[in-house]
Protein backbone atom coordinates (compact mmCIF):
# COMPACT_ATOMS: atom_id res chain seq x y z
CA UNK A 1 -100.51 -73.46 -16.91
CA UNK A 2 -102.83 -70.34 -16.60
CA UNK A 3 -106.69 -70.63 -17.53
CA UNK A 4 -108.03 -67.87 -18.95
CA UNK A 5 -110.28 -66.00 -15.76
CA UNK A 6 -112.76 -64.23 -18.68
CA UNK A 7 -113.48 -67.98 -19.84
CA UNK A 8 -113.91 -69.32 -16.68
CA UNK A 9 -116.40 -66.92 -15.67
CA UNK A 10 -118.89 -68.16 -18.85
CA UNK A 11 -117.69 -71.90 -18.72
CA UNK A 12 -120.47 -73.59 -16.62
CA UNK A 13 -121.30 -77.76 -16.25
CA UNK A 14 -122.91 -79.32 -19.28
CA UNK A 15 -124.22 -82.12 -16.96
CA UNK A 16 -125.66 -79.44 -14.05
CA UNK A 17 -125.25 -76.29 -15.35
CA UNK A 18 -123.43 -75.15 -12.04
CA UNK A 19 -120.23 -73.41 -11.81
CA UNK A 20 -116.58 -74.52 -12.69
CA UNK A 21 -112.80 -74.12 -10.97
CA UNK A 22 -109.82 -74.52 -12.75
CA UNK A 23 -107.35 -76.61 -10.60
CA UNK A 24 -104.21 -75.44 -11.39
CA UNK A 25 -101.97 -78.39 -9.67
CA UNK A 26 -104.24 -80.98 -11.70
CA UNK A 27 -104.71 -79.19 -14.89
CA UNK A 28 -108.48 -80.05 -14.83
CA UNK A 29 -111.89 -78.11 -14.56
CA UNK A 30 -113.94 -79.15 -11.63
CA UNK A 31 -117.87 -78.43 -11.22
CA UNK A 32 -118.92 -77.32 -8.02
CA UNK A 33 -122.13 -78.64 -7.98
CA UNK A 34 -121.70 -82.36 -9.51
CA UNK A 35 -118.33 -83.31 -8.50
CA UNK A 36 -117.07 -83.87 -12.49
CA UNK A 37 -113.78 -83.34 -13.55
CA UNK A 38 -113.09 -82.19 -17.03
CA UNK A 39 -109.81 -81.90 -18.74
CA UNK A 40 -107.79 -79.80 -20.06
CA UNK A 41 -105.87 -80.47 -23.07
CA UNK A 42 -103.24 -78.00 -24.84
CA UNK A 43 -104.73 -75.29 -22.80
CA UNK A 44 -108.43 -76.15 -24.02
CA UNK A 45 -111.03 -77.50 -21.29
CA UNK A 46 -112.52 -80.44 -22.93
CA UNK A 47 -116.29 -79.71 -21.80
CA UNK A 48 -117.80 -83.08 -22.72
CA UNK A 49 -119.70 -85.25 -20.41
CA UNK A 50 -118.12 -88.16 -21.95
CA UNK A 51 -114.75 -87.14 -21.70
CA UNK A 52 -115.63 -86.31 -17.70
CA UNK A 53 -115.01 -88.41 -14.34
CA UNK A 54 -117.07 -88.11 -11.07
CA UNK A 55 -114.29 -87.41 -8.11
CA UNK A 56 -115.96 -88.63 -4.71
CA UNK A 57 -112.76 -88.07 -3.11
CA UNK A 58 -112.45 -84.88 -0.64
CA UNK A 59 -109.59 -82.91 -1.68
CA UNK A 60 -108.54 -82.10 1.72
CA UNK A 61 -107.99 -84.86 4.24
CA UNK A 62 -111.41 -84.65 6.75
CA UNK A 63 -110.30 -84.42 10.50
CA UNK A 64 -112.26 -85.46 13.55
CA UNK A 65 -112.67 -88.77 15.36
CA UNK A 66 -113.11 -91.76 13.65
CA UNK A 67 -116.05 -94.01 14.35
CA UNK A 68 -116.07 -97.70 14.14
């Protein structure tokens, strides 16, 4: 599924205001600044806080040394 890049570029964070990316292999919005996830239903980004989730995870695996 394709989002829309004209409604991506006005779609901003309720809960910070900052910016959002669609993630095409999730088929969620993500804020940059906050870390919430919104989704996307039927094509249509559900922009709620309450329908959002925090991800604390790092989408790519971090690399370095490990320290006990």
């Amino acid at each position: 599924m394709m989002m829309d890049r004209d409604l991506l570029n006005i779609l901003a964070c309720p809960a910070c205001k900052k910016s959002v990316v669609f993630r095409e292999d999730r088929s969620d919005i993500k804020c940059t600044g906050c870390k919430r996830v919104y989704p996307v239903r039927k094509g249509i980004p559900i922009m709620l806080v309450e329908e959002s989730t925090v991800e604390d995870i790092p989408e790519k695996p971090l690399s370095g040394t490990e320290i006990s």
